[in-house]
C-alpha atoms as a PDB file:
ATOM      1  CA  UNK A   1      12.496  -8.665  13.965  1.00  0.00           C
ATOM      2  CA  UNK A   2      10.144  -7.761  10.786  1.00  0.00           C
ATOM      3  CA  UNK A   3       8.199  -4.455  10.363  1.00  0.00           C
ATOM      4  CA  UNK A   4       5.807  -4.385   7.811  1.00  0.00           C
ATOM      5  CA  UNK A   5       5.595  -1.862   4.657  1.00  0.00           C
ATOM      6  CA  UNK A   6       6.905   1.376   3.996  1.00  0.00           C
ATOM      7  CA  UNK A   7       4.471   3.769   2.848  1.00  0.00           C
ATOM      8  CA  UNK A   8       4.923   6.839   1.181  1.00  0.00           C
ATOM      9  CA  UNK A   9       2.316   9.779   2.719  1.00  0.00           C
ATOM     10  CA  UNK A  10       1.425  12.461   0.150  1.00  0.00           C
ATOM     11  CA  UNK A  11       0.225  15.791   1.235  1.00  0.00           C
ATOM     12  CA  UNK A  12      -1.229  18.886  -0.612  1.00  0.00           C
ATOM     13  CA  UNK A  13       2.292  20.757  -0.765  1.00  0.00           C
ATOM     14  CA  UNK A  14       4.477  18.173   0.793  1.00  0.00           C
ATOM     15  CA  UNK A  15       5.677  15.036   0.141  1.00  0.00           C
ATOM     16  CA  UNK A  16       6.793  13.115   3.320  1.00  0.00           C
ATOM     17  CA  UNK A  17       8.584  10.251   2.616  1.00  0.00           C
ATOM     18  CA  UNK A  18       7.989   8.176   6.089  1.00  0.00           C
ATOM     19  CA  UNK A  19       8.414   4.709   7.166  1.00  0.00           C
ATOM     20  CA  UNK A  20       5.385   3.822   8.976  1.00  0.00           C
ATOM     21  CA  UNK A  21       4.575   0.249  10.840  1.00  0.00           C
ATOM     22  CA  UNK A  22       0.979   0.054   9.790  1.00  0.00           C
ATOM     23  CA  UNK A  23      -0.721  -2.351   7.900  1.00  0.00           C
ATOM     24  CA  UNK A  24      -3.475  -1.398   5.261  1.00  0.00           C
ATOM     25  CA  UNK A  25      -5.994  -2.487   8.025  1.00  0.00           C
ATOM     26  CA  UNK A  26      -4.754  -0.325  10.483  1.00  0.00           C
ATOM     27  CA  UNK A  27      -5.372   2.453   8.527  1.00  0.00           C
ATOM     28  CA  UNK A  28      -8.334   1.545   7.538  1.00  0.00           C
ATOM     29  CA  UNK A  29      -9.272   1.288  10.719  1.00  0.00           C
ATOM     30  CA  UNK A  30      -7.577   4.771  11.868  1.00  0.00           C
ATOM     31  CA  UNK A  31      -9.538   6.178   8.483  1.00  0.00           C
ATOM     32  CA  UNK A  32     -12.953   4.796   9.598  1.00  0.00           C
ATOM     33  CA  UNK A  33     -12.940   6.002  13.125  1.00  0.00           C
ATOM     34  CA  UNK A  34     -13.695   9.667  12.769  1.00  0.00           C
ATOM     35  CA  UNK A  35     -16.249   8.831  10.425  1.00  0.00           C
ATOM     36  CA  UNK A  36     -19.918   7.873  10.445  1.00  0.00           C
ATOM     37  CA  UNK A  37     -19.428   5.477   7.715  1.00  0.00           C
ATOM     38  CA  UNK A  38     -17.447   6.087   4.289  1.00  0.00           C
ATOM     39  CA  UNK A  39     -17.598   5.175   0.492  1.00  0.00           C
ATOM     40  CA  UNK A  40     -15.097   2.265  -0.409  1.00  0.00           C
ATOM     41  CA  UNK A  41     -13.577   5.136  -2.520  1.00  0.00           C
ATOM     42  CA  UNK A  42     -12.902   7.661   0.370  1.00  0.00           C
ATOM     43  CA  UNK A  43     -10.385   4.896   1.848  1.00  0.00           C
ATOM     44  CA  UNK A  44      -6.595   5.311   1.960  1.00  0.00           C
ATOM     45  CA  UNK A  45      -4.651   3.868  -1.301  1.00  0.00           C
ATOM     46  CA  UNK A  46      -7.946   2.980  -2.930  1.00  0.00           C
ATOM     47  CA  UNK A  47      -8.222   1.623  -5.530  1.00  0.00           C
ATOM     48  CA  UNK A  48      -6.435  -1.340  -5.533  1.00  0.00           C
ATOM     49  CA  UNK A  49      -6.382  -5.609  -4.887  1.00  0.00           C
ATOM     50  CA  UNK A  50      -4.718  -5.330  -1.633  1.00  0.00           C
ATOM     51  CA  UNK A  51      -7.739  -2.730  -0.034  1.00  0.00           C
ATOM     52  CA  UNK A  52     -10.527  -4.756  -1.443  1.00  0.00           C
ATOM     53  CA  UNK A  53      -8.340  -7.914   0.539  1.00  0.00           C
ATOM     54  CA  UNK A  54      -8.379  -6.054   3.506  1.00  0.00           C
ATOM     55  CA  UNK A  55     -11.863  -4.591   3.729  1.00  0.00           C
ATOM     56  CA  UNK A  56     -12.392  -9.009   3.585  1.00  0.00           C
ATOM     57  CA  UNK A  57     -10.522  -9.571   6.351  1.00  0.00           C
ATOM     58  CA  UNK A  58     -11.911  -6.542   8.345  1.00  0.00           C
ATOM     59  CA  UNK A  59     -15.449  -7.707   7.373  1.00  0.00           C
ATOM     60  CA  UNK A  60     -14.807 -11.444   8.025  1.00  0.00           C
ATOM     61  CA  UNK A  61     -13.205 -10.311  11.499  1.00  0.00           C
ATOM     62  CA  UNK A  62     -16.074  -8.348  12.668  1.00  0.00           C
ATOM     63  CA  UNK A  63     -14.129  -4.931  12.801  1.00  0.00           C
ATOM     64  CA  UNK A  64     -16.192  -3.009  10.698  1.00  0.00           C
ATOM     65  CA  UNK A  65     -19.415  -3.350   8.914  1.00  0.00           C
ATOM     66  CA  UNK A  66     -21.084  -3.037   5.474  1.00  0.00           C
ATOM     67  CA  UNK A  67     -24.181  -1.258   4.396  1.00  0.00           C
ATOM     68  CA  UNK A  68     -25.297  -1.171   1.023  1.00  0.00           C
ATOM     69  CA  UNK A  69     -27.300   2.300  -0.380  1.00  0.00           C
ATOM     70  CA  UNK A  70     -28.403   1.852  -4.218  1.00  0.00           C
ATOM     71  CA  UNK A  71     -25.090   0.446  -5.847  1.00  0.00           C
ATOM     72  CA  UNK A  72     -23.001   2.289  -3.478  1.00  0.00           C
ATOM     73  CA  UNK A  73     -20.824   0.229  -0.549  1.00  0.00           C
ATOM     74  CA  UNK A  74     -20.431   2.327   2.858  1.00  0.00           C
ATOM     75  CA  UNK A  75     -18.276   0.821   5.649  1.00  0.00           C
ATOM     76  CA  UNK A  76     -18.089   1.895   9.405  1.00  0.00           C
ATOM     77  CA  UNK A  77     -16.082   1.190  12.088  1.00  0.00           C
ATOM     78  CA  UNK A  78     -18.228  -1.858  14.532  1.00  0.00           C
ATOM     79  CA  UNK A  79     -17.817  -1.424  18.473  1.00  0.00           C
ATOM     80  CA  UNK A  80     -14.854  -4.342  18.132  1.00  0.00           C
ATOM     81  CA  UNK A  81     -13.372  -2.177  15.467  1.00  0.00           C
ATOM     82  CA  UNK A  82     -13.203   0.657  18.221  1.00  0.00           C
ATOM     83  CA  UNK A  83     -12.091  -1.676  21.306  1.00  0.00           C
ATOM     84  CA  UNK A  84      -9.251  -2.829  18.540  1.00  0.00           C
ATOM     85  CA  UNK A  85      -7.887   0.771  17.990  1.00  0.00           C
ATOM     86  CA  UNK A  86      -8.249   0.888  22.070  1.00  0.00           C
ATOM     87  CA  UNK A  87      -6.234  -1.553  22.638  1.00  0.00           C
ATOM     88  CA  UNK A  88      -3.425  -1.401  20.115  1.00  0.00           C
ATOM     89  CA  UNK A  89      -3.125   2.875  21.856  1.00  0.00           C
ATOM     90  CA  UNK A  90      -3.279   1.382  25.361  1.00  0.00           C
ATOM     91  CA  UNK A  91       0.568   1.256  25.394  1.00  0.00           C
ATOM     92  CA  UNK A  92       0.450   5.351  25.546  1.00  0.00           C
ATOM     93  CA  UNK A  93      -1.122   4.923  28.863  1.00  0.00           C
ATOM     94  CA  UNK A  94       0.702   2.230  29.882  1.00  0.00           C
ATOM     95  CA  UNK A  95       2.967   3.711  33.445  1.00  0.00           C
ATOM     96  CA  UNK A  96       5.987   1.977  34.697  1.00  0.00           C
ATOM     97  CA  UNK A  97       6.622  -1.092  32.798  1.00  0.00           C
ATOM     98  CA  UNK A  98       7.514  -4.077  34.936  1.00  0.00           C
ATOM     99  CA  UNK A  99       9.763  -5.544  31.850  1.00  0.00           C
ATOM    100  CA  UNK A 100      11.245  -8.849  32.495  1.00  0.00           C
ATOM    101  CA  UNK A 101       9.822  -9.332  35.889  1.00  0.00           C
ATOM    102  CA  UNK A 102       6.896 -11.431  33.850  1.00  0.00           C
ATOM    103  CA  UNK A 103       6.916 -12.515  29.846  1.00  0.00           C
ATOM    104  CA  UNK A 104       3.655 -13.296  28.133  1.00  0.00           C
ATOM    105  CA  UNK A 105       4.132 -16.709  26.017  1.00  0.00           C
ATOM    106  CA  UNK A 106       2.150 -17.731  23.035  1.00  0.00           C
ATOM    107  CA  UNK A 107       2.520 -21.169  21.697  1.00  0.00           C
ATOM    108  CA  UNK A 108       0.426 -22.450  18.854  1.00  0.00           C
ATOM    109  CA  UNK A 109       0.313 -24.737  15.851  1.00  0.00           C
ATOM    110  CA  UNK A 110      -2.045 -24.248  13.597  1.00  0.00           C
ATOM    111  CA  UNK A 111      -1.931 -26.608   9.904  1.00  0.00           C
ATOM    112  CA  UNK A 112      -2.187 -25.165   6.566  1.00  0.00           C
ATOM    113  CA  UNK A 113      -5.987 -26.118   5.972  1.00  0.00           C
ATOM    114  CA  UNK A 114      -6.928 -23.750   8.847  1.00  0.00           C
ATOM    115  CA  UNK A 115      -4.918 -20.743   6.950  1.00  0.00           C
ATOM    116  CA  UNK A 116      -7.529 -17.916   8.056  1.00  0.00           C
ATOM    117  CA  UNK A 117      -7.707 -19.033  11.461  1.00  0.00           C
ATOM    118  CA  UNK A 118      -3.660 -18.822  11.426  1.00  0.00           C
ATOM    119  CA  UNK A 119      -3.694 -15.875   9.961  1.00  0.00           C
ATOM    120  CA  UNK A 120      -5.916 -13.792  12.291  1.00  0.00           C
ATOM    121  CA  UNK A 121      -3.952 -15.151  15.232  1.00  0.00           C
ATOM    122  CA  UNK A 122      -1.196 -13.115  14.017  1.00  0.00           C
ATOM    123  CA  UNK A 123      -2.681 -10.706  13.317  1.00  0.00           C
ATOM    124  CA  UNK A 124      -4.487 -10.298  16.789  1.00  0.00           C
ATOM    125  CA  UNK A 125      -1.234 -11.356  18.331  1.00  0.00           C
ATOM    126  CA  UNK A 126       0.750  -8.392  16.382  1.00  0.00           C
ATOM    127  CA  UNK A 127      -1.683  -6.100  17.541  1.00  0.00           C
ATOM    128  CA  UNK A 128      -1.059  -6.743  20.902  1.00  0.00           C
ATOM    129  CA  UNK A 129       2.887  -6.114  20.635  1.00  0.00           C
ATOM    130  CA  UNK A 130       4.084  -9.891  20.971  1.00  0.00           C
ATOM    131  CA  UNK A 131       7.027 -10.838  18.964  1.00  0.00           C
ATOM    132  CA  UNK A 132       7.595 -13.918  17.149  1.00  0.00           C
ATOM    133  CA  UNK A 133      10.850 -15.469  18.126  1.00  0.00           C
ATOM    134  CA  UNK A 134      10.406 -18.909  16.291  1.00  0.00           C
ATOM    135  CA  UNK A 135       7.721 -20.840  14.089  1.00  0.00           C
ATOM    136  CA  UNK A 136       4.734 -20.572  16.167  1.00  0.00           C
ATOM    137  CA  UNK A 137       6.228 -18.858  19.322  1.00  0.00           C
ATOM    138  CA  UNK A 138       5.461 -15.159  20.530  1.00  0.00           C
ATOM    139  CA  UNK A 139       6.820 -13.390  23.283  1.00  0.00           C
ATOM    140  CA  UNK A 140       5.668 -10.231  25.388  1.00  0.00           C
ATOM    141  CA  UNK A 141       8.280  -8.794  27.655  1.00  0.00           C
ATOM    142  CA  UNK A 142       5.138  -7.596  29.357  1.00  0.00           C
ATOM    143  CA  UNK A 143       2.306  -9.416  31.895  1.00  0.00           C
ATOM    144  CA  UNK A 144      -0.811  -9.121  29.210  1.00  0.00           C
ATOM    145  CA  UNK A 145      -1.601 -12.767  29.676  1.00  0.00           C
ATOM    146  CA  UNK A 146      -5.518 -12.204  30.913  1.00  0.00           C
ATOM    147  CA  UNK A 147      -5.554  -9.591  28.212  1.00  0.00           C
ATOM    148  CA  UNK A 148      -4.227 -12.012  25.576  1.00  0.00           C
ATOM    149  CA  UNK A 149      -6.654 -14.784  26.596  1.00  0.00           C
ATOM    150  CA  UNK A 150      -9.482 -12.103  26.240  1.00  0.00           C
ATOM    151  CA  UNK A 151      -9.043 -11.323  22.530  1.00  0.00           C
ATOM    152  CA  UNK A 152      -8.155 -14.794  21.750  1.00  0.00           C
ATOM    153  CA  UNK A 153     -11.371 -15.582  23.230  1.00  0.00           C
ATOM    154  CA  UNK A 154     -13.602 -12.867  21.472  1.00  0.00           C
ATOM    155  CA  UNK A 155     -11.766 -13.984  18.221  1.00  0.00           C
ATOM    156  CA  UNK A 156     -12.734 -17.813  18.832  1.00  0.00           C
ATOM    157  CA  UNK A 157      -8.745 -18.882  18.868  1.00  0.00           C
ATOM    158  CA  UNK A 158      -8.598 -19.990  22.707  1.00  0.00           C
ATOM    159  CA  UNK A 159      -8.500 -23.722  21.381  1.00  0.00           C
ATOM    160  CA  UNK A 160      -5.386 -22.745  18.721  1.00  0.00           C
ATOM    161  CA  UNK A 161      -3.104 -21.402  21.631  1.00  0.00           C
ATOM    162  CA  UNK A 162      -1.258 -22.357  24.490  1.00  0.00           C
ATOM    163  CA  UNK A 163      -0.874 -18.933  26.573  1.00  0.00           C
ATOM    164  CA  UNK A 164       2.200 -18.547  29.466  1.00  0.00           C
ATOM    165  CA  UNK A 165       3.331 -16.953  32.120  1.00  0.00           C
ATOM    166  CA  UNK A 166       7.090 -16.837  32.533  1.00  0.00           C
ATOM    167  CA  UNK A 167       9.315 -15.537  35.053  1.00  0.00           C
ATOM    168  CA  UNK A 168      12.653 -16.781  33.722  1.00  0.00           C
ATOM    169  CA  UNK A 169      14.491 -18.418  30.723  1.00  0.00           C
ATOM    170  CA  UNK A 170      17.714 -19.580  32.669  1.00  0.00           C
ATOM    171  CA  UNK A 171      20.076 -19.504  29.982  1.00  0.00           C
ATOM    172  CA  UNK A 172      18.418 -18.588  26.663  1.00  0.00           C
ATOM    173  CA  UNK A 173      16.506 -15.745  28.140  1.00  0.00           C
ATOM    174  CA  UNK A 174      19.516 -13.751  26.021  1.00  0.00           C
ATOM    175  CA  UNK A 175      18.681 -15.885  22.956  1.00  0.00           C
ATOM    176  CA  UNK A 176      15.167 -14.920  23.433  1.00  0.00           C
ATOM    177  CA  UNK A 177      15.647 -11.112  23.342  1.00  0.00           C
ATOM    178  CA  UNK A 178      17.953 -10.978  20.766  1.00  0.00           C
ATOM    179  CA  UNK A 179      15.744 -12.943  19.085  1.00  0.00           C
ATOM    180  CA  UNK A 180      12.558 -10.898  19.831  1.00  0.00           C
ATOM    181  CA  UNK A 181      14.308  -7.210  19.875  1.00  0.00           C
ATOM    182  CA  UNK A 182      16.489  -5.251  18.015  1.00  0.00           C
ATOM    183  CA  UNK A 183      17.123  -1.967  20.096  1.00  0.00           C
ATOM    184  CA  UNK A 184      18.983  -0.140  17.458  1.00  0.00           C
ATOM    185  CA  UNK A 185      16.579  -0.613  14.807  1.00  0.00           C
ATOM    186  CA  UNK A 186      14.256   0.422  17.489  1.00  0.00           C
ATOM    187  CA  UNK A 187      15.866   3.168  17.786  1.00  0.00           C
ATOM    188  CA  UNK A 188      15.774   4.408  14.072  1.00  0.00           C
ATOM    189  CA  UNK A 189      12.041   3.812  13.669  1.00  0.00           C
ATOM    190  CA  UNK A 190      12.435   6.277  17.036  1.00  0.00           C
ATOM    191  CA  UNK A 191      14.389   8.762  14.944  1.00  0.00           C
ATOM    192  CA  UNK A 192      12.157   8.211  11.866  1.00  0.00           C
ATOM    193  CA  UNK A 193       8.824   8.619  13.395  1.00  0.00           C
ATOM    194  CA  UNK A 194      10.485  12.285  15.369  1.00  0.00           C
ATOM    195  CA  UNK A 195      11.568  13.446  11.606  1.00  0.00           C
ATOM    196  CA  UNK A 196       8.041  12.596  10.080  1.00  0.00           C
ATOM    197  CA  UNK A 197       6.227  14.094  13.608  1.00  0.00           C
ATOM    198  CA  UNK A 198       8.342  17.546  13.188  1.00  0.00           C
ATOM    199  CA  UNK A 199       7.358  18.192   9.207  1.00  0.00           C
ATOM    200  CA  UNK A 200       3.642  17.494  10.751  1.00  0.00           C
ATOM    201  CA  UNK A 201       3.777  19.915  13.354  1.00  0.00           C
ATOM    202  CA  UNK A 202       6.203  22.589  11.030  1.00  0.00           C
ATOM    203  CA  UNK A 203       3.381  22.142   8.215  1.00  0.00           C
ATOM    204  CA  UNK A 204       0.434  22.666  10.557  1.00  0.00           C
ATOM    205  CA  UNK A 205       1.762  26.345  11.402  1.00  0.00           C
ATOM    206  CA  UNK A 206       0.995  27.247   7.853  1.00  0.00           C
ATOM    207  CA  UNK A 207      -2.366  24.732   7.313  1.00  0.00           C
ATOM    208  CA  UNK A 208      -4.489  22.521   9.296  1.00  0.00           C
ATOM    209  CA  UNK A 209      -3.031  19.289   9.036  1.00  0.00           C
ATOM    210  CA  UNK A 210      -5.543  16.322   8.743  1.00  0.00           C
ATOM    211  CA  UNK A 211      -6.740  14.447  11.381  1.00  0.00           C
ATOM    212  CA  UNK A 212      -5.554  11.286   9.448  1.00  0.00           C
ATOM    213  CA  UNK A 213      -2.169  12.027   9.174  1.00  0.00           C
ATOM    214  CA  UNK A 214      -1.578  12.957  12.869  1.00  0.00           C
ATOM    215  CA  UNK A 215      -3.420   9.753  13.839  1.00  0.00           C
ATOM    216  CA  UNK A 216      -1.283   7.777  11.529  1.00  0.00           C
ATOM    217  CA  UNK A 217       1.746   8.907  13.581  1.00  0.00           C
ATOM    218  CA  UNK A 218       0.407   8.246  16.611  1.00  0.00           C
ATOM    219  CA  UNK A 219      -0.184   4.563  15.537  1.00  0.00           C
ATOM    220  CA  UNK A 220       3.137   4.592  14.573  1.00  0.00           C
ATOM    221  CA  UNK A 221       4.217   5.824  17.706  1.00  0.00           C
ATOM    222  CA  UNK A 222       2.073   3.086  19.796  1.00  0.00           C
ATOM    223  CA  UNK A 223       3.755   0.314  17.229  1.00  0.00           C
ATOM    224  CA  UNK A 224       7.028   1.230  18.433  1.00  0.00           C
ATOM    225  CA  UNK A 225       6.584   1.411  21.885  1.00  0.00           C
ATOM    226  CA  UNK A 226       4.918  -2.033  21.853  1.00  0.00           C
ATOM    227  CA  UNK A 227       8.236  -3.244  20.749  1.00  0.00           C
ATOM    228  CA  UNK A 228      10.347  -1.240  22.866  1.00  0.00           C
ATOM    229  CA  UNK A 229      11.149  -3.506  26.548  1.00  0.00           C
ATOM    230  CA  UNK A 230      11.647  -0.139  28.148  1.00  0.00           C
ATOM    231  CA  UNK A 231      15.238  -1.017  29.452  1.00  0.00           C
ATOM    232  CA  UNK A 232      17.384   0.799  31.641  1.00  0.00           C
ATOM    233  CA  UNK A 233      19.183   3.542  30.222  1.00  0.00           C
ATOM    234  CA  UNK A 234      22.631   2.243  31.057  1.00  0.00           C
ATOM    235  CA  UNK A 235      21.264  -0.889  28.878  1.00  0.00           C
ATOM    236  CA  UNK A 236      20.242   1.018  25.846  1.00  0.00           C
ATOM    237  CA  UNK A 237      22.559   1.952  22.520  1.00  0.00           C
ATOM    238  CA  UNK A 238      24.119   5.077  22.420  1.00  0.00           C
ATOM    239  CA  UNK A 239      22.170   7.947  21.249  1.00  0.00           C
ATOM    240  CA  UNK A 240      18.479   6.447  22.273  1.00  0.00           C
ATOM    241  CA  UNK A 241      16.026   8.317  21.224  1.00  0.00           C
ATOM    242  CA  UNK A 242      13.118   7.144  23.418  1.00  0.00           C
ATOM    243  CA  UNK A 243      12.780  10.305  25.467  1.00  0.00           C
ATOM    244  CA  UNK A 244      12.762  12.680  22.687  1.00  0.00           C
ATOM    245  CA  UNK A 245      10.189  10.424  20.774  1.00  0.00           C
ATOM    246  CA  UNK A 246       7.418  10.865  24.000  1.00  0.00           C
ATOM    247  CA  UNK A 247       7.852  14.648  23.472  1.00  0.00           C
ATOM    248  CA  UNK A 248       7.279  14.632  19.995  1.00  0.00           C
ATOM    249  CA  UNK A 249       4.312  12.747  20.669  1.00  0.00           C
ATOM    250  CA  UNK A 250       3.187  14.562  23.169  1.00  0.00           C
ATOM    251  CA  UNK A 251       2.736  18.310  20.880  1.00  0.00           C
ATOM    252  CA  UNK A 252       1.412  16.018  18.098  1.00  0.00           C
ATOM    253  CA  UNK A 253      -1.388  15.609  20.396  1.00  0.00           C
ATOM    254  CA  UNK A 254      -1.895  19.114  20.485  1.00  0.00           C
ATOM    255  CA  UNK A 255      -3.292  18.769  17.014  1.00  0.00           C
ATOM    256  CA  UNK A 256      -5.898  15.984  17.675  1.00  0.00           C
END
């Protein structure tokens, strides 16, 4: 299993070095959503190629919009921006997690000429917490099928993908989640995100801490649970961290 980019958060007096599973258009997103609108120079790790990329593929997605003032560019967050951020924090709410009683399936095969189209799919298939376990093949350990076929539908990709509901694998189901999960590197991003949550919360005693930062974690937070099949405990590594994780998160709440 692939995470994306480490990212190195720099505060006023501290420098946290913390490996968070965000994208640049997550936090864009995150960035946008306590905000009105904002100058394309208020955005995080502006400037540089890969933002001005990303505001495109916000844009072109319909997640936020563009207004122009003089020769100044402002961008807001769009009411699909905000149902995105909704959705990809719904696992927080999420209560007892029927894992493996029904997977979520998505098959599709899209050619290279139809790139974008490809692309998003991913994306929006990412943001829901499927796993790709081969070229083409994604895998919830989760029932989300109406949900899938909802954003595939606002995002015009119902014809690019063959959605599934499964209730067994007979013999490769092991293949499958070995495949699609990898508990122990779970379980550091676990212990990474509980390091980065603790400087947060030790820092804010002495200084408000900004909104942005907190929220950051938080996504963090949601991006590992999505992965996490919520397995017995007799089933999990030594050491999980899991438990200790939800606490965390729940005091870094306290500062929202």
């Amino acid at each position: 299993m692939s995470f994306p980019h480490f990212l190195l958060l720099t505060t006023k007096r501290t420098v946290v070095s913390l490996v968070v599973m965000l994208d640049i258009l997550t936090e864009i997103l995150i960035f946008l959503e306590d905000k009105d609108r904002a100058r394309v120079d208020e955005l995080p790790r502006w400037p540089s190629r890969r933002v001005r990329g990303a505001l495109g593929k916000l844009l072109r997605d319909r997640l936020i919009s563009k207004s122009q003032e003089e020769k100044l560019s402002f961008f807001s967050l769009s009411p699909k921006g905000q149902l995105n951020i909704d959705r990809q924090l719904a696992v927080l709410h999420r209560k007892n997690p029927l894992f493996g009683q029904h997977w979520s399936v998505v098959s599709f095969s899209v050619p290279e000429k139809e790139r974008v189209k490809r692309d998003r799919l991913r994306r929006v298939l990412n943001n829901l917490g499927f796993q790709p376990i081969k070229n083409g093949l994604w895998i919830s350990p989760y029932d989300r099928l109406e949900e899938v076929e909802e954003v595939l539908a606002e995002n015009s990709l119902l014809d690019a993908a063959l959605t599934l509901r499964v209730d067994r694998f007979g013999k490769t189901k092991k293949l499958f989640f070995d495949e699609a999960f990898d508990l122990d590197k779970i379980n550091n991003l676990y212990g990474q995100f509980i390091d980065a949550a603790n400087k947060i919360l030790e820092k804010n005693q002495k200084e408000t801490v900004p909104r942005f930062e907190s929220k950051k974690l938080i996504f963090f937070y949601a991006k590992i649970l999505e992965r996490d099949p919520q397995l017995e405990l007799n089933s999990l590594p030594p050491g999980w961290r899991g438990e200790e994780a939800r606490q965390i998160y729940q005091r870094l709440r306290g500062l929202l």
